[in-house]
C-alpha atoms as a PDB file:
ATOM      1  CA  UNK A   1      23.120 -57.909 -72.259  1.00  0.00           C
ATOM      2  CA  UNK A   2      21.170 -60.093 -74.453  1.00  0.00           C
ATOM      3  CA  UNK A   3      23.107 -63.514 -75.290  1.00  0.00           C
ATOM      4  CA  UNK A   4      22.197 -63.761 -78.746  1.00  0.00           C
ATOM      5  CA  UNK A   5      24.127 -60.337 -79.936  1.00  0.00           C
ATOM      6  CA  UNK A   6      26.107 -60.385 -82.625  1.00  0.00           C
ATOM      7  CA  UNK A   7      29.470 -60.010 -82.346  1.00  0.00           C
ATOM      8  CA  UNK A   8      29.470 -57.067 -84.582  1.00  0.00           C
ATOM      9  CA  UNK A   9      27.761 -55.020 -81.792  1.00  0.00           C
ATOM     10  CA  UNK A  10      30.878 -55.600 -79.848  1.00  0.00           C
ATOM     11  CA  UNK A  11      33.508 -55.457 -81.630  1.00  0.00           C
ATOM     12  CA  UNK A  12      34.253 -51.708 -80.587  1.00  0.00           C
ATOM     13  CA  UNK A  13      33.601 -51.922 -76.914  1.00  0.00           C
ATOM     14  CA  UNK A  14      35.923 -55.140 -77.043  1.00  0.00           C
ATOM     15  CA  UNK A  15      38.717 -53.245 -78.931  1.00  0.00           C
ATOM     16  CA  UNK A  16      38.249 -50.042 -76.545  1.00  0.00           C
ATOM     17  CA  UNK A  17      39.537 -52.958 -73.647  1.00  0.00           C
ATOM     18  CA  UNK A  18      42.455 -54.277 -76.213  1.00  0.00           C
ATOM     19  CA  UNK A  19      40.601 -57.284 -77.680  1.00  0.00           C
ATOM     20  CA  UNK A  20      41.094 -57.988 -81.244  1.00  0.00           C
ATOM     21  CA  UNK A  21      38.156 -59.516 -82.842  1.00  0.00           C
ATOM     22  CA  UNK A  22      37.577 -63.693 -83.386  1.00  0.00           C
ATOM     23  CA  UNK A  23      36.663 -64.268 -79.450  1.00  0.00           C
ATOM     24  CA  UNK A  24      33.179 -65.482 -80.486  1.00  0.00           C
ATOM     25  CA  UNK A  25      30.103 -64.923 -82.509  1.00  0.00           C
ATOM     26  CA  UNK A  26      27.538 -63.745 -80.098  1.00  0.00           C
ATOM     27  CA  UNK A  27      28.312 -62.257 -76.325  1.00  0.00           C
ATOM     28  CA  UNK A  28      27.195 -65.398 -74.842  1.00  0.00           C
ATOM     29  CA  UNK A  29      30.452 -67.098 -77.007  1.00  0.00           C
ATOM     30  CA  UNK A  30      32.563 -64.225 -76.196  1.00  0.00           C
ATOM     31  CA  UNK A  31      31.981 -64.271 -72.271  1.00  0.00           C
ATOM     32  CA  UNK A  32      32.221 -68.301 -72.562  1.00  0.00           C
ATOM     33  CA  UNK A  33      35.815 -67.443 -74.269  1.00  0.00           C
ATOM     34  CA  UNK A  34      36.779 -64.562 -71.652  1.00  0.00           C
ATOM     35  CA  UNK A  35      35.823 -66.701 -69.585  1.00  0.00           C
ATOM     36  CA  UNK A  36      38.120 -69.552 -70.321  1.00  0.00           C
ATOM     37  CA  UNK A  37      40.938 -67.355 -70.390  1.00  0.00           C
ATOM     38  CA  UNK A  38      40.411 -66.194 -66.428  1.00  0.00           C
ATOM     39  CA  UNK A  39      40.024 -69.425 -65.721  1.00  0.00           C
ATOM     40  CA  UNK A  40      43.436 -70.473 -67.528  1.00  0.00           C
ATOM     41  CA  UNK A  41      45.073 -67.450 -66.388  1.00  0.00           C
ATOM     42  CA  UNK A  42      44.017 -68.211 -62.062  1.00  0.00           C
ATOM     43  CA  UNK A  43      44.493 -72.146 -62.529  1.00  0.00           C
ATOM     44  CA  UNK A  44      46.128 -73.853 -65.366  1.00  0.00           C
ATOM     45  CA  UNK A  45      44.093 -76.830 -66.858  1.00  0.00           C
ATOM     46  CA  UNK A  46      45.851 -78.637 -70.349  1.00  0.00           C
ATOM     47  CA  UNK A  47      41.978 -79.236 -71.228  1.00  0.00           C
ATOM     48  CA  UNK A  48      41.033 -75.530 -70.666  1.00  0.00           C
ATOM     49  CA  UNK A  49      44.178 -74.105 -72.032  1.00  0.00           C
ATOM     50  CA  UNK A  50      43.722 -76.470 -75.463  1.00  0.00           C
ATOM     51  CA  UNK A  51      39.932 -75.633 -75.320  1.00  0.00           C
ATOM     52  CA  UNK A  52      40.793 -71.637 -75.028  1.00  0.00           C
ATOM     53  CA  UNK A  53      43.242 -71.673 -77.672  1.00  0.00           C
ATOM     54  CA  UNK A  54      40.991 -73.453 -80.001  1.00  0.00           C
ATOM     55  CA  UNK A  55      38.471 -70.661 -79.891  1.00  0.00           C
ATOM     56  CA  UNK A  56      41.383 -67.320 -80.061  1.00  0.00           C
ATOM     57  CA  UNK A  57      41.892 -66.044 -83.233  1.00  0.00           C
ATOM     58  CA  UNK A  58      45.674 -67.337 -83.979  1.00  0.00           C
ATOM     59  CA  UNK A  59      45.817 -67.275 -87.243  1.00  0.00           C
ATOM     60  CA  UNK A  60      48.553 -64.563 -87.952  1.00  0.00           C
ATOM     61  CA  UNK A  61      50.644 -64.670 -85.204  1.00  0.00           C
ATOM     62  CA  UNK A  62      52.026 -66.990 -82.479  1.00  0.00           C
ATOM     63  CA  UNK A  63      51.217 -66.778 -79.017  1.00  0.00           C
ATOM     64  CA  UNK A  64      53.919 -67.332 -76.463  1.00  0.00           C
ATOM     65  CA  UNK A  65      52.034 -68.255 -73.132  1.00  0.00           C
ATOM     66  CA  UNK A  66      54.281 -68.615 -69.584  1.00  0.00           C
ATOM     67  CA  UNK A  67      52.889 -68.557 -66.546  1.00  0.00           C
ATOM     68  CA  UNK A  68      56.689 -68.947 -65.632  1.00  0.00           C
ATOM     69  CA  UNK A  69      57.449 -67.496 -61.764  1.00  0.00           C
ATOM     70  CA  UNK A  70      53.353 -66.342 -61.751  1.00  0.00           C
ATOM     71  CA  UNK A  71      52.230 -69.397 -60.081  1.00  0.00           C
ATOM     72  CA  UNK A  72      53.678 -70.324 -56.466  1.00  0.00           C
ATOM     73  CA  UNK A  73      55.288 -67.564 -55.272  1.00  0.00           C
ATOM     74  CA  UNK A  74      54.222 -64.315 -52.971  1.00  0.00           C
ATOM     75  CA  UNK A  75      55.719 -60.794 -53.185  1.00  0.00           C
ATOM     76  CA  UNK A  76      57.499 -61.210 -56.391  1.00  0.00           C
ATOM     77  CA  UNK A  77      55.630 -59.131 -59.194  1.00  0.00           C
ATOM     78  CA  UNK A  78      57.554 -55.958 -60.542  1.00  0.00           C
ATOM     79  CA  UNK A  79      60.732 -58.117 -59.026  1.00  0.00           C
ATOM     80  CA  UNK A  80      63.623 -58.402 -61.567  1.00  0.00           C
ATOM     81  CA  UNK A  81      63.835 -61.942 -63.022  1.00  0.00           C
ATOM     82  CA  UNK A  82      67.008 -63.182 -64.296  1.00  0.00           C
ATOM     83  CA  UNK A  83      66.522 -63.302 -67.745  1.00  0.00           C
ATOM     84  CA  UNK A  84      66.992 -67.151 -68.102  1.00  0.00           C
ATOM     85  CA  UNK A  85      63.320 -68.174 -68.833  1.00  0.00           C
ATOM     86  CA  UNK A  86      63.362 -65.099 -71.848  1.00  0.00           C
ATOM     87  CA  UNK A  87      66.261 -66.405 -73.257  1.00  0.00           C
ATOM     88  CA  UNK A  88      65.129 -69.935 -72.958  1.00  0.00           C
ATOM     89  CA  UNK A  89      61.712 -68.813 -74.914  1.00  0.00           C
ATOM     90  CA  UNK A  90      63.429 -67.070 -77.147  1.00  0.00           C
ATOM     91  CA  UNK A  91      65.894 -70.348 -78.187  1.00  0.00           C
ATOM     92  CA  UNK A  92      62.604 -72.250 -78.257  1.00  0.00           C
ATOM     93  CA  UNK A  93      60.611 -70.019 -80.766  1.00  0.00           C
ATOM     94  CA  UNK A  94      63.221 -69.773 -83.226  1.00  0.00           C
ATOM     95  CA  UNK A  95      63.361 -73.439 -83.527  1.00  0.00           C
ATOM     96  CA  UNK A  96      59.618 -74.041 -83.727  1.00  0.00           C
ATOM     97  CA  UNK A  97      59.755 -71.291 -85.925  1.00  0.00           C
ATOM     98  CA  UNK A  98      62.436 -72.686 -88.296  1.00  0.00           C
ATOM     99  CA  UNK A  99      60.325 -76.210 -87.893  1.00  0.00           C
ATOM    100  CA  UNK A 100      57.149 -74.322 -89.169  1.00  0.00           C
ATOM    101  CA  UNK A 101      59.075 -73.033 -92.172  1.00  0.00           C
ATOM    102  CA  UNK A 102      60.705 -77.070 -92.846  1.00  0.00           C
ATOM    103  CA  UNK A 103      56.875 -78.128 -92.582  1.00  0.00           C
ATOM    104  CA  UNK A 104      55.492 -75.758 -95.155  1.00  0.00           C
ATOM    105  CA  UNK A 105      58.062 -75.516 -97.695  1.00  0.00           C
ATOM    106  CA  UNK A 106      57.838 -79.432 -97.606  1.00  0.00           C
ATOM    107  CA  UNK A 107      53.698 -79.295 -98.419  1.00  0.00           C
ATOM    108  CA  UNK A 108      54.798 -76.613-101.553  1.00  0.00           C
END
């Protein structure tokens, strides 16, 4: 695949695999941004993960990332978990989001 396509000529064989557009202009800044995330996802860097999420489209929603009981641990996907890091998420979004809502209605 030539580097230098546009975006536009992937935008349906990127949506066919779930992706949403905004990953990059050209497939050489799309597989540098795919890249990033496996990279994030198999080892955890602040400087990757900041660089990553500068490049995703985030615009309209907020992304919620945990790699909470992924990392560490053998034998334990499809195991129950005990609910304690959702609800602990879920406490911790409602106040960003209620600090998000302070912040704007203060610029209006």
């Amino acid at each position: 695949m030539k580097t230098s396509l546009p975006c536009c000529e992937l935008i349906f064989r990127l949506r066919e695999l779930g992706f949403e557009t905004g990953w990059g202009d050209t497939a050489e800044r799309v597989k540098e941004t795919m890249r990033l995330l496996s990279e994030s996802l198999q080892a955890p860097d602040p400087m990757k993960l900041q660089l990553l999420f500068s490049r995703i489209p985030n615009m309209f929603n907020i992304v919620i990332f945990s790699p909470h009981g992924y990392f560490g641990q053998s034998d334990v996907l499809g195991l129950p978990d005990t609910g304690g890091q959702v609800c602990k998420t879920i406490l911790h979004t409602t106040n960003y989001g209620a600090i998000i809502i302070d912040y704007n209605s203060a610029l209006n």
